[in-house]
N, C-alpha and C. Protein backbone atom coordinates (compact mmCIF):
# COMPACT_ATOMS: atom_id res chain seq x y z
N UNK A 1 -11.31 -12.12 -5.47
CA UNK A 1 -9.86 -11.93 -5.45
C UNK A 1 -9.21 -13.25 -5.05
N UNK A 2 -8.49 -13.65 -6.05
CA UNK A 2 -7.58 -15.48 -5.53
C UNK A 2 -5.89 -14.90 -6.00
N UNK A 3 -5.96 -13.91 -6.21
CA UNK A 3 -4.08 -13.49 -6.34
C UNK A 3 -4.05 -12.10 -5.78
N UNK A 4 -3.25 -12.27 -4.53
CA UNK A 4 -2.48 -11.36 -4.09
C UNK A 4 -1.02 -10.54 -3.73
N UNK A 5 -0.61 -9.39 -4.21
CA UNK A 5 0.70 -9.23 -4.59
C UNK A 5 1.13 -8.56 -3.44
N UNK A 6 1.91 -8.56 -2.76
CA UNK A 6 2.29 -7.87 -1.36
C UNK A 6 4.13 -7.30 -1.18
N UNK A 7 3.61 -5.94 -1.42
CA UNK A 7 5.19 -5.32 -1.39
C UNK A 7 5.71 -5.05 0.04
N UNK A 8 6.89 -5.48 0.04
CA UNK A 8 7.21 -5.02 1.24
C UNK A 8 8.43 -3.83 1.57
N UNK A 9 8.21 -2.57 2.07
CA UNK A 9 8.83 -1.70 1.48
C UNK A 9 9.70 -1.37 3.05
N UNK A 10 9.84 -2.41 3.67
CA UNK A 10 10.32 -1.90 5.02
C UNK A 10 11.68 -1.66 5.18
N UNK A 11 11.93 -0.60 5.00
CA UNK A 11 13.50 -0.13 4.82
C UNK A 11 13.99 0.52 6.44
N UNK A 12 14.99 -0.42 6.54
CA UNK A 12 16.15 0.32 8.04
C UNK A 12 16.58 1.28 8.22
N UNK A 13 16.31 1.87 9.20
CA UNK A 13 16.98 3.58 9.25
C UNK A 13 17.26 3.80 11.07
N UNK A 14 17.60 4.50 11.11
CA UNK A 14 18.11 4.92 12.45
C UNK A 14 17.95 4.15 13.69
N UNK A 15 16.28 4.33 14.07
CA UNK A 15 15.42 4.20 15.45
C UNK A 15 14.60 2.75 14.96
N UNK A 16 14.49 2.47 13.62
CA UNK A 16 14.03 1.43 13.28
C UNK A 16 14.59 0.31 12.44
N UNK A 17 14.59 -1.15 12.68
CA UNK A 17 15.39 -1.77 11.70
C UNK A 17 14.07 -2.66 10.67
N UNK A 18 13.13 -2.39 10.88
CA UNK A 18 11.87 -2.81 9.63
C UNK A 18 11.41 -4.06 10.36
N UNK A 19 11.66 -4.56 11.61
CA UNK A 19 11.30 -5.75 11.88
C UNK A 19 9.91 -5.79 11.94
N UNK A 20 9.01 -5.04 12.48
CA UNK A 20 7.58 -4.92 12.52
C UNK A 20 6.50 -4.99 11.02
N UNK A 21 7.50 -4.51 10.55
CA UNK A 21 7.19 -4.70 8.55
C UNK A 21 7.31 -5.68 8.49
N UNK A 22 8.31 -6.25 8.28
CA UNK A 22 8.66 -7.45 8.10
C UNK A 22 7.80 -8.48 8.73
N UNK A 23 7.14 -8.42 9.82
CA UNK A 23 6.42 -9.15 10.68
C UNK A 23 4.99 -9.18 10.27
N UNK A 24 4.55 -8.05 9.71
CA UNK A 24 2.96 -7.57 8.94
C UNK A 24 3.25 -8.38 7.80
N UNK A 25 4.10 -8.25 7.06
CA UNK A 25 4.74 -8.68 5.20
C UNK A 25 4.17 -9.92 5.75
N UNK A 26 5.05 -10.84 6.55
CA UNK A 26 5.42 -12.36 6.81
C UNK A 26 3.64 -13.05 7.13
N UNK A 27 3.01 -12.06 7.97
CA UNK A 27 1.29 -12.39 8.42
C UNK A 27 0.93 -12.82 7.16
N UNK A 28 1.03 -11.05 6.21
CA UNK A 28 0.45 -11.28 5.28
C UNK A 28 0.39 -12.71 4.34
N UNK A 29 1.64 -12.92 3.91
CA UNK A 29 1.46 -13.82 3.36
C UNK A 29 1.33 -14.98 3.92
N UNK A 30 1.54 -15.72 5.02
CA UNK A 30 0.94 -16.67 5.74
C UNK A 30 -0.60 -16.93 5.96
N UNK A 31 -1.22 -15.69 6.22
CA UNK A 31 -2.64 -16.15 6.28
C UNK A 31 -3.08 -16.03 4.82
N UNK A 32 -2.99 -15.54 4.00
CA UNK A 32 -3.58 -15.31 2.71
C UNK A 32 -3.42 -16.80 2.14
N UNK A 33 -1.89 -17.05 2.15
CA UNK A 33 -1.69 -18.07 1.65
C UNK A 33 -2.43 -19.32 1.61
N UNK A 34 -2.23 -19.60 3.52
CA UNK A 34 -3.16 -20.74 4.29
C UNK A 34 -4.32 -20.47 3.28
N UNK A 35 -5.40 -19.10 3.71
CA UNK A 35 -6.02 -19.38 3.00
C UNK A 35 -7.08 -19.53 1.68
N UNK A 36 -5.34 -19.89 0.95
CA UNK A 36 -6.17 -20.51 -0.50
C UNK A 36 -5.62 -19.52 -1.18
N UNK A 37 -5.27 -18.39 -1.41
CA UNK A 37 -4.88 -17.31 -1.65
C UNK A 37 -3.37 -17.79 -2.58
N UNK A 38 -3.46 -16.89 -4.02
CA UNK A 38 -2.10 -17.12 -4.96
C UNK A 38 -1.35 -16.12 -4.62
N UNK A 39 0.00 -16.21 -3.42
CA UNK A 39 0.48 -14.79 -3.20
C UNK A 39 2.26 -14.48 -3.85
N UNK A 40 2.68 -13.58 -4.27
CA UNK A 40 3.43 -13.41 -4.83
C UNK A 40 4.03 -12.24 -4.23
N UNK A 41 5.45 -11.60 -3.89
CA UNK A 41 6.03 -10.43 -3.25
C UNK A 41 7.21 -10.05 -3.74
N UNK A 42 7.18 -8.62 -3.08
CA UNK A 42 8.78 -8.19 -3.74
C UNK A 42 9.32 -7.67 -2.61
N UNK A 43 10.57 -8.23 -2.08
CA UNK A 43 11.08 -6.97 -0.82
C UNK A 43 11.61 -6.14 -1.57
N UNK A 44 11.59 -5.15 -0.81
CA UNK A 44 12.58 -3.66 -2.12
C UNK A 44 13.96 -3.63 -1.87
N UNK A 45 14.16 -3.56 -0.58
CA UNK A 45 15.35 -4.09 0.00
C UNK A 45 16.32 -4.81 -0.77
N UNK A 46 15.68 -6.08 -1.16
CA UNK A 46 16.35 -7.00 -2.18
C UNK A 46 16.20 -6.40 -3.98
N UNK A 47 15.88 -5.52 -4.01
CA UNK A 47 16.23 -5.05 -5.62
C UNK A 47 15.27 -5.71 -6.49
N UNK A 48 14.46 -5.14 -7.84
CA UNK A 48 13.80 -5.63 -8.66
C UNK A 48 14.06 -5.42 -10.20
N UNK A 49 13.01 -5.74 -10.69
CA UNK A 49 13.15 -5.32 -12.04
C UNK A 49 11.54 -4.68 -12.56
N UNK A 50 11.96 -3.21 -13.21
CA UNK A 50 10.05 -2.91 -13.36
C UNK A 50 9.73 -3.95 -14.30
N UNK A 51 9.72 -4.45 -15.30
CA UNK A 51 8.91 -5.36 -16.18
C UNK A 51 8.70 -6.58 -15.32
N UNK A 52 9.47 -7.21 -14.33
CA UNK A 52 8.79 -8.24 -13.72
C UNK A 52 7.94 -7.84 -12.48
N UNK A 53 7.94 -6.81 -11.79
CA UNK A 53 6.87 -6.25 -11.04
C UNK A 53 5.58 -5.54 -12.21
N UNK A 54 6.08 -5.05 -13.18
CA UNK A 54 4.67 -4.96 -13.75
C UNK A 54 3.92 -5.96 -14.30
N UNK A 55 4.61 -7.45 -14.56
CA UNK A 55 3.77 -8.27 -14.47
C UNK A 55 3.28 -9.24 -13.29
N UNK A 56 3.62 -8.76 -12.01
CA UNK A 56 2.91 -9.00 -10.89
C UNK A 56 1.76 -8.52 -10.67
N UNK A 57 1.69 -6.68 -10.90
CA UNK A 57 0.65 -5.69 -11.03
C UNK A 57 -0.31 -6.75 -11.82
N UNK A 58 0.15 -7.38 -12.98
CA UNK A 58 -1.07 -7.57 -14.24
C UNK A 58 -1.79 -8.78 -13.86
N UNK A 59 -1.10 -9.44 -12.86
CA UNK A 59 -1.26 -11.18 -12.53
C UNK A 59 -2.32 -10.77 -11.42
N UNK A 60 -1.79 -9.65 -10.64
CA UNK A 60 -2.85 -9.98 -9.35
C UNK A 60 -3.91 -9.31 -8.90
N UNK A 61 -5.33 -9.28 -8.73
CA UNK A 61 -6.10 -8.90 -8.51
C UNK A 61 -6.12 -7.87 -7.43
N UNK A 62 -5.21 -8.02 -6.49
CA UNK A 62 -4.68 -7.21 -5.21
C UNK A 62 -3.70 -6.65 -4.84
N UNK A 63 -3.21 -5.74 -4.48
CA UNK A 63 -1.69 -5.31 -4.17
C UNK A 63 -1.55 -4.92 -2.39
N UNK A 64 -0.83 -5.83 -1.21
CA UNK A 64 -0.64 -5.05 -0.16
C UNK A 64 0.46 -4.08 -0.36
N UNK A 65 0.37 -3.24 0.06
CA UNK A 65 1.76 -2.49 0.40
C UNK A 65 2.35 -2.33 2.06
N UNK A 66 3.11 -3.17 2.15
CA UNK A 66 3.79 -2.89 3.77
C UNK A 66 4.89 -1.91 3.65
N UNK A 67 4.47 -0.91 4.70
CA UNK A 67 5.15 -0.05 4.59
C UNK A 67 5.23 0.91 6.26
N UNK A 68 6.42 1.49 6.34
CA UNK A 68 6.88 2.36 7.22
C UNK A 68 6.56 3.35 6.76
N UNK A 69 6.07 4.60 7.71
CA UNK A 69 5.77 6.15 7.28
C UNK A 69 7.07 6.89 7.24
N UNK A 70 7.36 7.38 6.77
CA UNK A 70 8.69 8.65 6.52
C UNK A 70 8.07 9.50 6.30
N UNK A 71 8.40 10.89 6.94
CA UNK A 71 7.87 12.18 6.63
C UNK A 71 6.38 12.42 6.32
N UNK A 72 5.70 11.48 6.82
CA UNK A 72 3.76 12.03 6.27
C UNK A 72 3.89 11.15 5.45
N UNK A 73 4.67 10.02 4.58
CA UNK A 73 3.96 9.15 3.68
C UNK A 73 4.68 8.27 3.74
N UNK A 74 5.17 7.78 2.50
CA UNK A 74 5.57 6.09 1.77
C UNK A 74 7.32 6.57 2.05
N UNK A 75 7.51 5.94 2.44
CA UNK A 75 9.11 5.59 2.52
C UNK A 75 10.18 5.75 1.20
N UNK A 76 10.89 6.85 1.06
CA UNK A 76 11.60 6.66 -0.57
C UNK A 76 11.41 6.11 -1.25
N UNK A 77 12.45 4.87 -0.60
CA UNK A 77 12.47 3.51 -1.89
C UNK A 77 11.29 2.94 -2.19
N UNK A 78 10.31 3.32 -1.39
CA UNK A 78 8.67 2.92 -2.16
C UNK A 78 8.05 4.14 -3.02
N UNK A 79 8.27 4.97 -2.66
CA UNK A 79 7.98 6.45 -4.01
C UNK A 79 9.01 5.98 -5.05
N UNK A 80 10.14 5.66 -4.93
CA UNK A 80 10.83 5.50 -6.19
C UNK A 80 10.48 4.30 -6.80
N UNK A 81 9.98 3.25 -6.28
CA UNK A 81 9.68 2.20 -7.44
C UNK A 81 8.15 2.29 -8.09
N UNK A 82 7.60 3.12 -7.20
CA UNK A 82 6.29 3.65 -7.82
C UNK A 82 6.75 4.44 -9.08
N UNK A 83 7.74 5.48 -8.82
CA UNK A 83 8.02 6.02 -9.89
C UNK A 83 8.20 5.23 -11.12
N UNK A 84 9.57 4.21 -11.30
CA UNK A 84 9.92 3.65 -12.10
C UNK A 84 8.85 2.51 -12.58
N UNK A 85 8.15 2.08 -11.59
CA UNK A 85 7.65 0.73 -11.89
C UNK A 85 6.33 1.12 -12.79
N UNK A 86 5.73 2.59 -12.21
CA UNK A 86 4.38 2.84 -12.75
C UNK A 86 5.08 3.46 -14.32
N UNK A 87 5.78 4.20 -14.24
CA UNK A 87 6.73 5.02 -15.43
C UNK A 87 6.90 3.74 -16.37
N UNK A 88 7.99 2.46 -16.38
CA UNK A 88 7.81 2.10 -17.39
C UNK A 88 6.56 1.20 -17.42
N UNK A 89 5.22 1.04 -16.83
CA UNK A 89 3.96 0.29 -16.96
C UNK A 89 3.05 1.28 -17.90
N UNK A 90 3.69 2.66 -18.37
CA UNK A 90 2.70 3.10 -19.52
C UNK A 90 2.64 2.11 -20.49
N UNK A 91 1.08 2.01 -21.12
CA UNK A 91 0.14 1.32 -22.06
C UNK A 91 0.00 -0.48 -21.01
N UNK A 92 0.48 -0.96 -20.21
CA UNK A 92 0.08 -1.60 -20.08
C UNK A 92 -0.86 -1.74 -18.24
N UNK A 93 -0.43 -0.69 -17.55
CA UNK A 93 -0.85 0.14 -16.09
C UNK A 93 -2.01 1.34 -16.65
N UNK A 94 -1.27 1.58 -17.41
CA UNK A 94 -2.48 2.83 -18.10
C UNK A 94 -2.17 2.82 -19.37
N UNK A 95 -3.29 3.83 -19.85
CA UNK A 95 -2.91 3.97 -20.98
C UNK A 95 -2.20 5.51 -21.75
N UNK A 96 -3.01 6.57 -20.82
CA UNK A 96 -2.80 7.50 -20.91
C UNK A 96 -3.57 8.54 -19.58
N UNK A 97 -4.05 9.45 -19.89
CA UNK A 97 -4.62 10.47 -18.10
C UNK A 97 -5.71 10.34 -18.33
N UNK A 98 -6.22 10.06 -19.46
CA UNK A 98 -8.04 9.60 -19.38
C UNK A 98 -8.57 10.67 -20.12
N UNK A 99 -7.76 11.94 -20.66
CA UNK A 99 -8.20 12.91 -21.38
C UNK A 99 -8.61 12.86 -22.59
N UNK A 100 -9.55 13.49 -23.50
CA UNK A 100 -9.43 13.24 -24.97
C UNK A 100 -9.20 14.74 -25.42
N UNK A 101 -8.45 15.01 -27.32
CA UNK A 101 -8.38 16.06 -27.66
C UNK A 101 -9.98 16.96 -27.43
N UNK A 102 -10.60 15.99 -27.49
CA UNK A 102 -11.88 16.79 -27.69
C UNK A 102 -12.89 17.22 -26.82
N UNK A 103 -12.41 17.36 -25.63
CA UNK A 103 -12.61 17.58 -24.09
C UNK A 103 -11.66 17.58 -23.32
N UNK A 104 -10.22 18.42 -23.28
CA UNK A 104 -9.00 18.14 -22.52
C UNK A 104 -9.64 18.74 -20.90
N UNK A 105 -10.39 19.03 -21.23
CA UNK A 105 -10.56 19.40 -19.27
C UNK A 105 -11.29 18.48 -18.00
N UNK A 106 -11.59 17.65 -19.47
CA UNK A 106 -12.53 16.28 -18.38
C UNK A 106 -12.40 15.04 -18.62
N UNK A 107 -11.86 14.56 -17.36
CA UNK A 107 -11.87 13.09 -17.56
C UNK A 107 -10.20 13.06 -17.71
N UNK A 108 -9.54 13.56 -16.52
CA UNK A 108 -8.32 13.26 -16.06
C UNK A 108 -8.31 12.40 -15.13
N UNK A 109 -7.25 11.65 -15.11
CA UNK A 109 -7.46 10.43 -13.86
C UNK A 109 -7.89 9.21 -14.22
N UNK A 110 -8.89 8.99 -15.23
CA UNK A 110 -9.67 7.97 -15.99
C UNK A 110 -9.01 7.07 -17.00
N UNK A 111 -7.50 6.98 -17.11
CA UNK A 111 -7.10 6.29 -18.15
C UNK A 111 -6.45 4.57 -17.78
N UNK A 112 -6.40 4.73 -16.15
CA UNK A 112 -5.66 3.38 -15.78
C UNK A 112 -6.29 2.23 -16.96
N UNK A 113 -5.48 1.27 -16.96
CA UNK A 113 -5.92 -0.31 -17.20
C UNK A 113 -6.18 -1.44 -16.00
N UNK A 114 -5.97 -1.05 -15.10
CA UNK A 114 -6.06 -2.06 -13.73
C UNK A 114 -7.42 -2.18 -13.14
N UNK A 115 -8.61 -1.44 -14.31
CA UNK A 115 -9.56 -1.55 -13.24
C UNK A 115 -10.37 -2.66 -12.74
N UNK A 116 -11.12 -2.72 -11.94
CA UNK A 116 -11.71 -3.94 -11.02
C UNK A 116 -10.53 -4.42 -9.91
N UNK A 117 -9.40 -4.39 -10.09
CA UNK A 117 -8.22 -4.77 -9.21
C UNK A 117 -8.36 -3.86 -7.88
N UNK A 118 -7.78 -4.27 -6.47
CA UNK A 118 -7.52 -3.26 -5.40
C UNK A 118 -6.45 -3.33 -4.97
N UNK A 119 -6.09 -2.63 -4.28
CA UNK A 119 -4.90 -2.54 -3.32
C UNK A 119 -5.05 -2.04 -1.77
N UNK A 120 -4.30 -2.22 -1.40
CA UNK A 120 -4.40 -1.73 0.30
C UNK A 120 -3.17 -1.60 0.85
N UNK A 121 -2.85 -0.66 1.40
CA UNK A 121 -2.01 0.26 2.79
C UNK A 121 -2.14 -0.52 3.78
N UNK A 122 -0.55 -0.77 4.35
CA UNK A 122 -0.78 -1.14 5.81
C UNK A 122 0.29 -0.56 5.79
N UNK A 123 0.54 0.47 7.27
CA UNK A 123 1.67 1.16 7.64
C UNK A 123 1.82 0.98 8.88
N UNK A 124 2.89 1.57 9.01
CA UNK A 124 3.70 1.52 10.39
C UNK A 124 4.05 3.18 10.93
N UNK A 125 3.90 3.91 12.36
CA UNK A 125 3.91 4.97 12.71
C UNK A 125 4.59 4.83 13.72
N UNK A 126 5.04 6.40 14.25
CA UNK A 126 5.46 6.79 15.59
C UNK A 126 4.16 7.58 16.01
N UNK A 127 3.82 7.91 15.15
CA UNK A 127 2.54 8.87 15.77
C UNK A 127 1.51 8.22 16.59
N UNK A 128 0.65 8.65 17.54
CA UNK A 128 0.34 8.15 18.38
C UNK A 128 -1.25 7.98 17.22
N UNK A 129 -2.62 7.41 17.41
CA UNK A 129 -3.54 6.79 16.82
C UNK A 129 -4.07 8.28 17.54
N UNK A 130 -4.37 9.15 18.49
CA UNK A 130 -5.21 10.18 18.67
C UNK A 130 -4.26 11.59 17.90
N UNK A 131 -2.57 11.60 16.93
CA UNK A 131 -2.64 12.71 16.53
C UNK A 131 -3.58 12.77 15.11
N UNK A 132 -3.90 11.75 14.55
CA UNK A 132 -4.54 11.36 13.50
C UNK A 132 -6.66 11.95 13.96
N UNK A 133 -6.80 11.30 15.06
CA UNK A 133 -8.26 11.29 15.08
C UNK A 133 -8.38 12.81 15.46
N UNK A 134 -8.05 13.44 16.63
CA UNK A 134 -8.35 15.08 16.99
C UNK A 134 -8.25 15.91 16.05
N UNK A 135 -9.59 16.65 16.31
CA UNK A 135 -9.01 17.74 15.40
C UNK A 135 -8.14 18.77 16.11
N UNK A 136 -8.01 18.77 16.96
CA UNK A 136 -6.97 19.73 17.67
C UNK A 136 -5.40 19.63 17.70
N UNK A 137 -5.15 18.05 17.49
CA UNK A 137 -3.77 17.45 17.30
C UNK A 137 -3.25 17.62 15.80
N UNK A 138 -2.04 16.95 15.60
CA UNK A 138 -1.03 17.73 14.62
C UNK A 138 -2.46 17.22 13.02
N UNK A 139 -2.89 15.79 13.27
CA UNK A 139 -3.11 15.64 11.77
C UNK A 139 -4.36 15.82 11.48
N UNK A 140 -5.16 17.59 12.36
CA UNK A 140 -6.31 17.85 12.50
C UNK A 140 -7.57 17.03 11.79
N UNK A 141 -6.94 15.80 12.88
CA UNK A 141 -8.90 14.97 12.48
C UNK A 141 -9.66 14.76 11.16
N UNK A 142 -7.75 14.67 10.63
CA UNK A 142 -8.82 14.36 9.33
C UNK A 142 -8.26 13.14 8.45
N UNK A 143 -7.51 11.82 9.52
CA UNK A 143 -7.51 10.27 9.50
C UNK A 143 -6.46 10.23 8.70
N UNK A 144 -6.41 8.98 8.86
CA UNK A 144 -4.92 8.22 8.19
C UNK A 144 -5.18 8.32 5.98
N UNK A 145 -5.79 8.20 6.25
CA UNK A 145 -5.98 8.09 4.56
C UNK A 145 -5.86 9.77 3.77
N UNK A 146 -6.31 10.54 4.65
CA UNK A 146 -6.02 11.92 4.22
C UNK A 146 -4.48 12.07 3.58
N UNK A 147 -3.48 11.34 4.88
CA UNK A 147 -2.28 11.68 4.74
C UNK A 147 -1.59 11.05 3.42
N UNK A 148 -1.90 10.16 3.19
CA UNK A 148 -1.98 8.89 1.94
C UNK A 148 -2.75 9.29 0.58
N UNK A 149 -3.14 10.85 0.48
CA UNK A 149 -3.92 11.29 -0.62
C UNK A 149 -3.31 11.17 -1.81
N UNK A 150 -2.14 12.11 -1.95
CA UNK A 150 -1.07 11.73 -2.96
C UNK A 150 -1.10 10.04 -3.79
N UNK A 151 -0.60 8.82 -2.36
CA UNK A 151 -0.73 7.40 -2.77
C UNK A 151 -1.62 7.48 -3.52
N UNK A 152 -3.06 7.27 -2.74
CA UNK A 152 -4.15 7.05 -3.23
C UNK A 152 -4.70 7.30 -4.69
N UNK A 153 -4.28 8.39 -5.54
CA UNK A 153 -4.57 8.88 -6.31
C UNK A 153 -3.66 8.72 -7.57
N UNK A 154 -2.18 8.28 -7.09
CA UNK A 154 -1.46 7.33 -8.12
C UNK A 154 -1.98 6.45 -8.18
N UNK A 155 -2.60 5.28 -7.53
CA UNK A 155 -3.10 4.22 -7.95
C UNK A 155 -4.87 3.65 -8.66
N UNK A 156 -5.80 5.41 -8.24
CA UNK A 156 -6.77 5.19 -8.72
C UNK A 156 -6.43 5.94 -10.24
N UNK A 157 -5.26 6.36 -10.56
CA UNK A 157 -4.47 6.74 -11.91
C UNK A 157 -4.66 5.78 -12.94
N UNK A 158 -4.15 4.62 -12.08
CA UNK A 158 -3.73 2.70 -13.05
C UNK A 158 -5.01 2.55 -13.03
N UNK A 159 -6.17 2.98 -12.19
CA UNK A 159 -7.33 2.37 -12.42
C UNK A 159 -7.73 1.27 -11.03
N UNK A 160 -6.75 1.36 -9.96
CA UNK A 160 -7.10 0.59 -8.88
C UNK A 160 -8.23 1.25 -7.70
N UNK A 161 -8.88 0.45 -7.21
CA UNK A 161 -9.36 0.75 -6.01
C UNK A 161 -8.62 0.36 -4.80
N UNK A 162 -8.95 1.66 -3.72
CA UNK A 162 -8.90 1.67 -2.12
C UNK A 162 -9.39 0.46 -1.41
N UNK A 163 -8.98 -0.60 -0.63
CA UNK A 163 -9.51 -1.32 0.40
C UNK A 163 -8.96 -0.39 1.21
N UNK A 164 -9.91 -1.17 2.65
CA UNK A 164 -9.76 -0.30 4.03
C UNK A 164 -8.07 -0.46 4.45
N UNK A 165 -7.46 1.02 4.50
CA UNK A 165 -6.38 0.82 5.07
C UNK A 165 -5.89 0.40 6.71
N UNK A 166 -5.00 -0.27 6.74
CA UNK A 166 -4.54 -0.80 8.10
C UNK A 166 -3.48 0.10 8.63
N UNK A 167 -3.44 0.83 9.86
CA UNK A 167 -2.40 1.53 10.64
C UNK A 167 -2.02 0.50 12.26
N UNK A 168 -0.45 0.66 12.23
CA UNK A 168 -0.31 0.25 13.79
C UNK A 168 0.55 1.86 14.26
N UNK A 169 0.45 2.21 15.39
CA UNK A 169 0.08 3.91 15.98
C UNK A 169 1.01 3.40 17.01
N UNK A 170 1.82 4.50 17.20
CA UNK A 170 2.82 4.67 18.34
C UNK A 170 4.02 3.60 18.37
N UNK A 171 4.67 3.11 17.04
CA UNK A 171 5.23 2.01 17.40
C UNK A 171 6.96 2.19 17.69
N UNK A 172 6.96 3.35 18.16
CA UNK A 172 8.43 3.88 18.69
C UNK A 172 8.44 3.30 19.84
N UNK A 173 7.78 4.79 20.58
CA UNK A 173 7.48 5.34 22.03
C UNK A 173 6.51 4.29 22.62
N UNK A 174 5.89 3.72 22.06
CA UNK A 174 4.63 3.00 22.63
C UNK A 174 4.40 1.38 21.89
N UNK A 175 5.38 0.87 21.29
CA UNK A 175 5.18 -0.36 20.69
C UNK A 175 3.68 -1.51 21.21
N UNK A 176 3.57 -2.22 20.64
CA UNK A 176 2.47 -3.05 20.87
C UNK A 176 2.46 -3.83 19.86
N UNK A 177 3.14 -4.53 19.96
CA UNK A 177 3.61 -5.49 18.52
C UNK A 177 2.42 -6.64 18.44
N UNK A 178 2.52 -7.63 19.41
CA UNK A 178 1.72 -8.66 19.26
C UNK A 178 0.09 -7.81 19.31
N UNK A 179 0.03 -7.31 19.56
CA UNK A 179 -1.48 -6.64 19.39
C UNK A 179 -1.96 -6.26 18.10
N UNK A 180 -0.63 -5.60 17.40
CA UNK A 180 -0.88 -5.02 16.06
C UNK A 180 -0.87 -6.48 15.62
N UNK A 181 -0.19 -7.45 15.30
CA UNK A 181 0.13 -8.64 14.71
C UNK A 181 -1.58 -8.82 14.37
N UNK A 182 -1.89 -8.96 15.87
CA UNK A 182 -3.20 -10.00 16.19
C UNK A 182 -4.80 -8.79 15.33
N UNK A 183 -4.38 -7.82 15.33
CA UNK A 183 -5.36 -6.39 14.71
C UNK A 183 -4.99 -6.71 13.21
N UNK A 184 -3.91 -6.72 12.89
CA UNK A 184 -3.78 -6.85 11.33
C UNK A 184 -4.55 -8.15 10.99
N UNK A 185 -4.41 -9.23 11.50
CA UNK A 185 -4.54 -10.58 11.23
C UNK A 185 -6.00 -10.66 11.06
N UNK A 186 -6.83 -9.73 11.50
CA UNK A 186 -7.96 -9.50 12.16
C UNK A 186 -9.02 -9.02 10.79
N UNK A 187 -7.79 -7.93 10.46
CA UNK A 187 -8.02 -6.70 9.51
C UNK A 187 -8.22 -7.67 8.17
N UNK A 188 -7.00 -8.66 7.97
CA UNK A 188 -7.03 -9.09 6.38
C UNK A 188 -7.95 -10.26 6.25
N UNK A 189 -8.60 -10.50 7.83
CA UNK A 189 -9.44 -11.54 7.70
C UNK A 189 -10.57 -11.16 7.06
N UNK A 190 -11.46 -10.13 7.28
CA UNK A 190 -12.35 -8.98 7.44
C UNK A 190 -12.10 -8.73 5.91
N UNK A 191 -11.11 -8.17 5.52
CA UNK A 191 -11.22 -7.37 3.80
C UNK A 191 -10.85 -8.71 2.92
N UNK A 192 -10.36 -9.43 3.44
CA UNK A 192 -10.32 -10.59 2.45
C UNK A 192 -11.28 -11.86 2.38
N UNK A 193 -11.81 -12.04 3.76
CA UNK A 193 -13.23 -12.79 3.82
C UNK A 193 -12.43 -13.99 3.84
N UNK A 194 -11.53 -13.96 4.81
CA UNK A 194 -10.83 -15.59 5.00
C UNK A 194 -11.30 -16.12 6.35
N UNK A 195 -11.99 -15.87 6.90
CA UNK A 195 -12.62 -16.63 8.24
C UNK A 195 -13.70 -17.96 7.39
């Protein structure tokens, strides 16, 4: 992987103004960059266009997504440019659901064009890092990526693979900013093999 595309979907709302996104986004591309790394981004914030994000998709071997959790997942304005962006990327994101007339019951899911490419999740929470691990707590023990199933499965759609996703936990009630900074930094060293 020598091109990486990194969205940054950190949108302002009430209790939060995206600075911690913004701060993961900014890592991201600083260390990738340093090292050696072709990185390219979109804030959403600032407005796009799908044909020039779908030829980011086509350019880069990688996709981060920085992102804030809303409701159990991806933040609106990041479901909606998934919508639009993957919507007009038919025939060149995919091609079709992977079905043929002559077996419509198998081999749904199988039609992306992106394959060999990955992507990776890094989010931002209020939830504390043990309602995720217990099974007794709200997101009965069954991890951050569970909650991200939906994501996950639009993008192994295009034909992408899962890298290990990155969470920072409690960042309301319990912030820990420079820690997460220094854990992420840690994280993209590790999945990207920049040490």
């Amino acid at each position: 992987m020598d091109k990486v595309f990194v969205i940054n979907a950190a949108t302002p709302y009430a209790v939060a103004k995206g600075d911690l996104n913004r701060s993961l986004h900014d890592t991201a591309l600083s260390l990738l960059s340093g090292a050696g790394y072709q990185v390219r981004s979109t804030h959403l914030t600032e407005g796009y266009r799908e044909e020039e994000e779908i030829a980011k998709f086509l350019w880069a071997d990688a996709i981060i997504y920085q992102m804030p959790a809303w409701w159990m997942g991806a933040p609106w304005p990041l479901k909606k440019y998934i919508d639009e962006v993957f919507t007009v990327g038919h025939g060149q994101l995919f091609a079709d659901d992977g079905r043929s007339a002559a077996n419509p019951a198998l081999g749904y899911g199988t039609g992306g064009l992106l394959q060999g490419r990955k992507y990776m999740i890094s989010s931002t929470w209020n939830a504390p890092r043990h309602a995720f691990e217990a099974k007794d707590d709200f997101f009965e023990g069954k991890g951050i990526d569970a909650i991200y199933f939906p994501f996950h499965k639009a993008h192994q759609l295009i034909g992408l693979q899962a890298l290990p996703t990155f969470a920072c936990f409690d960042v309301v009630k319990n912030p820990e900013y420079e820690h997460d900074l220094q854990r992420y930094k840690q994280h993209l060293e590790q999945v990207f093999n920049t040490r």
